[in-house]
C-alpha atoms as a PDB file:
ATOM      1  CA  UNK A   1     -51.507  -2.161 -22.484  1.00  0.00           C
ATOM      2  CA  UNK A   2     -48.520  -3.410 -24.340  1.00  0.00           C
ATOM      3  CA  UNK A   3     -49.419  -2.336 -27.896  1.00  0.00           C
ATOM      4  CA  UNK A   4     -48.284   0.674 -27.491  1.00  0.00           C
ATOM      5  CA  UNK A   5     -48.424   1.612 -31.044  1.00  0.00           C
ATOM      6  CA  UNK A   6     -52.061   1.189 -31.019  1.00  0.00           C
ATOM      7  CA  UNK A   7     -52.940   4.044 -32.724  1.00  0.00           C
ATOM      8  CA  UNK A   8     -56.993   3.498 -31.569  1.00  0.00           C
ATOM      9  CA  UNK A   9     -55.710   4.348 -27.561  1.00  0.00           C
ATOM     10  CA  UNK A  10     -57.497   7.223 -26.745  1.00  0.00           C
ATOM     11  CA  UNK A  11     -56.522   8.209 -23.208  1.00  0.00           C
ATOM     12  CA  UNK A  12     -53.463   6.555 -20.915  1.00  0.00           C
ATOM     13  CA  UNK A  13     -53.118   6.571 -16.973  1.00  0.00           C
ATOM     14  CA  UNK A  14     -50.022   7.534 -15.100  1.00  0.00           C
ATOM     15  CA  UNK A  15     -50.166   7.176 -11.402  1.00  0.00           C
ATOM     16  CA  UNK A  16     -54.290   7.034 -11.464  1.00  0.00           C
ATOM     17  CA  UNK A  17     -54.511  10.014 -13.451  1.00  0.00           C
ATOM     18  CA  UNK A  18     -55.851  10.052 -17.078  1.00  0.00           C
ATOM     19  CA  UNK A  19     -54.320  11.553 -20.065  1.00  0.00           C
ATOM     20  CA  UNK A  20     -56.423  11.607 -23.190  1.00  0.00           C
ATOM     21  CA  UNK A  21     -54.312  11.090 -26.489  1.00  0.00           C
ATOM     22  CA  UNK A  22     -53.787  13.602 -28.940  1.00  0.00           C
ATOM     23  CA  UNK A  23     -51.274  11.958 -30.846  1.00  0.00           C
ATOM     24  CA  UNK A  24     -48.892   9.347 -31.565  1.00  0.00           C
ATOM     25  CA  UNK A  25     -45.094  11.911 -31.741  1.00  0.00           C
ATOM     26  CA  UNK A  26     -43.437   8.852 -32.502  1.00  0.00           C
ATOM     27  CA  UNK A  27     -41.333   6.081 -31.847  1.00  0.00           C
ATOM     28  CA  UNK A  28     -37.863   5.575 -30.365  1.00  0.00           C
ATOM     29  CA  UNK A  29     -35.192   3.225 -29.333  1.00  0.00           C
ATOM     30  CA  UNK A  30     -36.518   2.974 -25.583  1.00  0.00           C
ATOM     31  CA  UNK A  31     -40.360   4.051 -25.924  1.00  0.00           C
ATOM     32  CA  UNK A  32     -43.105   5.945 -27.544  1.00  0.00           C
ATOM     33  CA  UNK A  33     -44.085   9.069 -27.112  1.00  0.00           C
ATOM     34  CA  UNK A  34     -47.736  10.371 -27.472  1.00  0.00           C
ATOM     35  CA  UNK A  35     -48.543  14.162 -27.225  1.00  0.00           C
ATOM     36  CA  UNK A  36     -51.268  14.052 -24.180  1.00  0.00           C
ATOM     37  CA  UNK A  37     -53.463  16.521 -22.360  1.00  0.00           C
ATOM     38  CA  UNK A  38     -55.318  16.684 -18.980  1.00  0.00           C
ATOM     39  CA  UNK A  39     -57.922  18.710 -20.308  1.00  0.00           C
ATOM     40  CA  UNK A  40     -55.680  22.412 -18.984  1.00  0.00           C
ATOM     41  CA  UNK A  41     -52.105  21.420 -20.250  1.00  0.00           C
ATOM     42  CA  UNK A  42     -50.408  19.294 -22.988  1.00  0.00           C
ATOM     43  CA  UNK A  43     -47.377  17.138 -21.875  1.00  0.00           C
ATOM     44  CA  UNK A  44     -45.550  14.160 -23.588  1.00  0.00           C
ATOM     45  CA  UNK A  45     -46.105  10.861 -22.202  1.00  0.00           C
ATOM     46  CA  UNK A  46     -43.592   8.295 -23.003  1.00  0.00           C
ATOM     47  CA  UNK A  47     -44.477   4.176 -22.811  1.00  0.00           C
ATOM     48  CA  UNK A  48     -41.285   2.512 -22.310  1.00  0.00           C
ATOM     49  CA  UNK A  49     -41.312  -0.794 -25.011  1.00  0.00           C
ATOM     50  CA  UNK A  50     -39.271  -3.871 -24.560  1.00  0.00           C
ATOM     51  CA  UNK A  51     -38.730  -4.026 -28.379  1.00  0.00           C
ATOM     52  CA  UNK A  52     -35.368  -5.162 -29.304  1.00  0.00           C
ATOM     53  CA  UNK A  53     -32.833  -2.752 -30.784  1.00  0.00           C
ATOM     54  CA  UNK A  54     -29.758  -4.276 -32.272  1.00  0.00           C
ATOM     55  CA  UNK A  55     -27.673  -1.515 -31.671  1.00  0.00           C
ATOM     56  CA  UNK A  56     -27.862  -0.585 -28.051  1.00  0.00           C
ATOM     57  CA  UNK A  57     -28.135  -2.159 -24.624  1.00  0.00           C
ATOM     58  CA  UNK A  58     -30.249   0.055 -21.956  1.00  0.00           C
ATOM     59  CA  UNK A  59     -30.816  -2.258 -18.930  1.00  0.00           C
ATOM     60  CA  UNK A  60     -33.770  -1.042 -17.472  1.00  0.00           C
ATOM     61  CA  UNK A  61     -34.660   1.119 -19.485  1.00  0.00           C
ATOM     62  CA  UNK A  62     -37.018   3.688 -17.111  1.00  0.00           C
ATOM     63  CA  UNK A  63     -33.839   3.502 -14.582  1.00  0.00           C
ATOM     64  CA  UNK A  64     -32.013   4.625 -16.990  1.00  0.00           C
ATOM     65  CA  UNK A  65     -34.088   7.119 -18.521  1.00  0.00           C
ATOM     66  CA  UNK A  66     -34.821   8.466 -14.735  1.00  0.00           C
ATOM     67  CA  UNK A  67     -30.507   8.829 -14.294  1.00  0.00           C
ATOM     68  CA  UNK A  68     -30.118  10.013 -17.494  1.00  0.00           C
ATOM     69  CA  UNK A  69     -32.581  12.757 -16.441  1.00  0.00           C
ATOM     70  CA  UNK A  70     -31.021  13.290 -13.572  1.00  0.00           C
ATOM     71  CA  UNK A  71     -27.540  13.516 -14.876  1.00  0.00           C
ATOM     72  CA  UNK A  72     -28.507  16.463 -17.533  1.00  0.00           C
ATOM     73  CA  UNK A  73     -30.314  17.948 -15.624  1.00  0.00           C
ATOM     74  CA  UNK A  74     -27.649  18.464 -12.859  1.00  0.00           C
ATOM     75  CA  UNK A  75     -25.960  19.998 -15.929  1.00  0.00           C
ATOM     76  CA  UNK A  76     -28.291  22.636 -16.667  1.00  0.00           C
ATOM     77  CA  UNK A  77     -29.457  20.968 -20.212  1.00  0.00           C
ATOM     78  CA  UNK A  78     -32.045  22.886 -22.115  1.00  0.00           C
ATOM     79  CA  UNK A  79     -34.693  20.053 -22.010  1.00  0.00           C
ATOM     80  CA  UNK A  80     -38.449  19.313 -21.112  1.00  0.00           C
ATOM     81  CA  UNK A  81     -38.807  18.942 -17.156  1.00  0.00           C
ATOM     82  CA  UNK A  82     -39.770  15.591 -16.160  1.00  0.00           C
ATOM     83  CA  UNK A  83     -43.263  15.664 -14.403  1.00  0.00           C
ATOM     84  CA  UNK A  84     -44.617  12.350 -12.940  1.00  0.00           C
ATOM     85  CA  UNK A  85     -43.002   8.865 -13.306  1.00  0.00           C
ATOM     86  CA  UNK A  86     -45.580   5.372 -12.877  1.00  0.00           C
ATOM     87  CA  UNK A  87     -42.799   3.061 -12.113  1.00  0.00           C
ATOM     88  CA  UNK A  88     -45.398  -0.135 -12.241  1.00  0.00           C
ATOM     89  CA  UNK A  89     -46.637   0.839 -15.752  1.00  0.00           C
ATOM     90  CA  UNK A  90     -43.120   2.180 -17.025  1.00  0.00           C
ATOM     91  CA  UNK A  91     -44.525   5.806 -18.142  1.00  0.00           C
ATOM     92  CA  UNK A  92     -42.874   9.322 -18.226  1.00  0.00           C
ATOM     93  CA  UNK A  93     -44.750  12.299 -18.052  1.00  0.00           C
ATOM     94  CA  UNK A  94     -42.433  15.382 -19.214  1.00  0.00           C
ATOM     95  CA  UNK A  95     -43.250  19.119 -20.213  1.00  0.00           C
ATOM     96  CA  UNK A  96     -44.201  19.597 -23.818  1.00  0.00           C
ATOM     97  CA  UNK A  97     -42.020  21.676 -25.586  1.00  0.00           C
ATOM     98  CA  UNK A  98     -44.179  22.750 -28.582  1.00  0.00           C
ATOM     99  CA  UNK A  99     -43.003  23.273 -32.412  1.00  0.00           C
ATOM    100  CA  UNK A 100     -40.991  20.858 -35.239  1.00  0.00           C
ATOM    101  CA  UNK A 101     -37.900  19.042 -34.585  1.00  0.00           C
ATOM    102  CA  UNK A 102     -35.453  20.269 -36.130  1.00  0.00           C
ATOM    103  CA  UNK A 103     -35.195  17.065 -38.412  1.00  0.00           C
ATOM    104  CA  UNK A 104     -38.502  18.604 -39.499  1.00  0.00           C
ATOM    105  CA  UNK A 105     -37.231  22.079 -39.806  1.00  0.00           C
ATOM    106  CA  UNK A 106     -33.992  20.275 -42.247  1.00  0.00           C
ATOM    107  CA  UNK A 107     -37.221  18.423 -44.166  1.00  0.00           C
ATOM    108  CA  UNK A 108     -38.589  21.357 -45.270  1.00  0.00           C
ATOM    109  CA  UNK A 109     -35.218  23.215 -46.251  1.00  0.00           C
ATOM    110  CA  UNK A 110     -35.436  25.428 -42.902  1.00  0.00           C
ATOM    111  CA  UNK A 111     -31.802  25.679 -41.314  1.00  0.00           C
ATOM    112  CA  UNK A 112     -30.738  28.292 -38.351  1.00  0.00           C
ATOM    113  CA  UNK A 113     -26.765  28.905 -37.315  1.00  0.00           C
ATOM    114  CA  UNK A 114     -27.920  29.352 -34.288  1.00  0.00           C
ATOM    115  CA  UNK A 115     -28.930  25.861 -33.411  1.00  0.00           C
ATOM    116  CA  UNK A 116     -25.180  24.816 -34.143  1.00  0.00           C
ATOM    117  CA  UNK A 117     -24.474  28.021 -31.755  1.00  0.00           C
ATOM    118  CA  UNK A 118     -26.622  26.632 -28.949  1.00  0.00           C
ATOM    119  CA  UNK A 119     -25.311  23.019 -29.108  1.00  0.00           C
ATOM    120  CA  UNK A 120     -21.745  24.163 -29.223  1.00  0.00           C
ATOM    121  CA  UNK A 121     -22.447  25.922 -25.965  1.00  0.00           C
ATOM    122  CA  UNK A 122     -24.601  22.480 -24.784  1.00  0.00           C
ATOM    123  CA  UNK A 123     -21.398  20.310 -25.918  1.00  0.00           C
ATOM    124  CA  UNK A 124     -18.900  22.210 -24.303  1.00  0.00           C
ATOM    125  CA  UNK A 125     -20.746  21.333 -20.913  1.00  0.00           C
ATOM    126  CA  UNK A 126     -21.389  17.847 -21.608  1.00  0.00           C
ATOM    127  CA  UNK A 127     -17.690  16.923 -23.242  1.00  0.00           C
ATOM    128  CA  UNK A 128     -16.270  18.096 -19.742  1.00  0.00           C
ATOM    129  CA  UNK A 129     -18.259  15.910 -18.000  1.00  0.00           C
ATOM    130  CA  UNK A 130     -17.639  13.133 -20.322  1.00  0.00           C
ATOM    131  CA  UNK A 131     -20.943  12.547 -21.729  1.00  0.00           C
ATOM    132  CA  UNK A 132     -22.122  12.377 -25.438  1.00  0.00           C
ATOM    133  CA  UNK A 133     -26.167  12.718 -26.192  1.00  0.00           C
ATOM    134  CA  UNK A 134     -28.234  11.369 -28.714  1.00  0.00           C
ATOM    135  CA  UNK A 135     -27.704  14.370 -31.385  1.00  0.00           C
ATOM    136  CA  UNK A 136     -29.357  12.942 -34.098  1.00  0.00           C
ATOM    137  CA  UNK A 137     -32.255  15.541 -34.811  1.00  0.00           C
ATOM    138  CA  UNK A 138     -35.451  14.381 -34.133  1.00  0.00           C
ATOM    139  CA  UNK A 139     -34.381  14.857 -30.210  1.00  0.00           C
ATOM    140  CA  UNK A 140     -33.822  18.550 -30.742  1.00  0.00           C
ATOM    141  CA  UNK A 141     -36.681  21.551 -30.986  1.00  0.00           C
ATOM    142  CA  UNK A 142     -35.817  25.175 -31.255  1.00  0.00           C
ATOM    143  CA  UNK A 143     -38.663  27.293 -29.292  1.00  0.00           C
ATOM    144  CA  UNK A 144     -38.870  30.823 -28.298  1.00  0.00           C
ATOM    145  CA  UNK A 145     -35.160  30.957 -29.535  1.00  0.00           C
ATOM    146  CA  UNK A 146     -34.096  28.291 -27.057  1.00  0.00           C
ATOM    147  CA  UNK A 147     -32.699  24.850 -28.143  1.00  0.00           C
ATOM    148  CA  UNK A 148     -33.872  21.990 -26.433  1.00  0.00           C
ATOM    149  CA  UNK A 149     -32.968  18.459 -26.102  1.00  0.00           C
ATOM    150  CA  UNK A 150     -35.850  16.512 -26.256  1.00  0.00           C
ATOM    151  CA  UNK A 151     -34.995  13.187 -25.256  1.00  0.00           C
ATOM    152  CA  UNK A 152     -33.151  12.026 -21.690  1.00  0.00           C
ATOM    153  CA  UNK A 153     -30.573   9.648 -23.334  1.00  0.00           C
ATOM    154  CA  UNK A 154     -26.681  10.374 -22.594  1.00  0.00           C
ATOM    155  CA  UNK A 155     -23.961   7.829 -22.752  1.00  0.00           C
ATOM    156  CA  UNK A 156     -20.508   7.908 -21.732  1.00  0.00           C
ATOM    157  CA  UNK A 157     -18.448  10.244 -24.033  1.00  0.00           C
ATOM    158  CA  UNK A 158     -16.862   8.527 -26.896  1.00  0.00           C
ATOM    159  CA  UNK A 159     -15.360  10.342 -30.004  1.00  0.00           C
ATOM    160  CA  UNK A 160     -16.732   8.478 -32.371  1.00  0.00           C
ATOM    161  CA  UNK A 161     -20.174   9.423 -31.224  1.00  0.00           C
ATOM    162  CA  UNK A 162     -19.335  13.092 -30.201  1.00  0.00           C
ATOM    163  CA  UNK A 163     -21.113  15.556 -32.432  1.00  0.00           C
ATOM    164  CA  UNK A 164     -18.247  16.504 -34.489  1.00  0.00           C
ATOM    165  CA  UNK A 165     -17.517  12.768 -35.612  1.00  0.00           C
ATOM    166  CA  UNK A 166     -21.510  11.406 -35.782  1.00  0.00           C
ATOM    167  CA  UNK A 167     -24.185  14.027 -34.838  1.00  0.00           C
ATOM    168  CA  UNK A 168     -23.180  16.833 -37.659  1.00  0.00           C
ATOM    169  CA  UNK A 169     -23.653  15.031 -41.127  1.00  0.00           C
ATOM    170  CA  UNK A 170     -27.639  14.592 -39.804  1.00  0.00           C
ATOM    171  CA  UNK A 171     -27.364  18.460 -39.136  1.00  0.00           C
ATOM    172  CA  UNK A 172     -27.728  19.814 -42.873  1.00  0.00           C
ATOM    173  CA  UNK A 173     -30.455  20.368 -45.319  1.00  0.00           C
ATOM    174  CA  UNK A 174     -28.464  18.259 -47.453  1.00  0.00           C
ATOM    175  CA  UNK A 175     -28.989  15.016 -45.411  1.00  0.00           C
ATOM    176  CA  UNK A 176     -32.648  15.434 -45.639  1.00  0.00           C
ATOM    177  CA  UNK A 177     -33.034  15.507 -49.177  1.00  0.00           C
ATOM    178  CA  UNK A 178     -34.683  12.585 -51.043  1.00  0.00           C
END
């Protein structure tokens, strides 16, 4: 299956086990990410592409994904647990966390201190281990008053991609207006 995008793909295997498709969530720099269900549960399943992105170099990508997991996790990041990993067909299985991104939230004018609260606390962890994330805000959700990071992604720290120097101009209503 290497369409990914395919937006006809109705169910999608990890380790033998079926997922039907809900819906495409979208597409990033390593994969895509379709909201799935077993029939009980919902969970995200992301498809890592081989797509070229300019920008950024990732190796192998589900290695990295897989230690970038690891890493935040050891760290006690807010984010959705990882589930099952198919190593031959490069797929992720992770917890859904449920409700809008907080791009989203920005979109429709919606803005909460308390996400800038939350990461401060999330940043203050991460700087001292010398480690930025991807802050932009598609790869956050604020549920049952929690903040989560969506996405696995962390790079060495760097200033100019710290929160304070990149991530925070995408954080306003402002920077969502068209």
């Amino acid at each position: 299956m290497n369409k990914m995008e395919n937006t006809n793909i109705t169910t999608i295997k990890v380790n033998d086990v079926e997922y039907k498709v809900i819906k495409l969530l979208g597409k990033g720099k390593g994969g895509y990410s379709y909201l799935v269900t077993d029939g009980n549960k919902q969970y995200v399943l992301k498809q890592i592409h081989h797509e070229p992105c300019e920008y950024y170099n990732f190796g192998d990508k589900l290695q990295s994904e897989l230690h970038d997991y690891e890493t935040l996790f050891n760290l006690g990041t807010t984010m959705p647990r990882l589930i099952a990993v198919d190593i031959t067909n490069e797929r992720i299985l992770k917890e859904y966390i449920p409700g809008d991104t907080v791009a989203e939230e920005l979109k429709a004018g919606h803005f909460e201190e308390e996400w800038i609260k939350q990461i401060e606390v999330m940043i203050n962890i991460l700087y001292k281990a010398r480690i930025n994330i991807d802050y932009y805000p598609t790869n956050f959700i604020f549920y049952n008053k929690i903040l989560y990071y969506i996405d696995y992604e962390c790079n060495k720290y760097m200033d100019e991609w710290n929160f304070e120097n990149w991530g925070i101009q995408y954080w306003k209503v402002e920077a969502w207006k068209k």
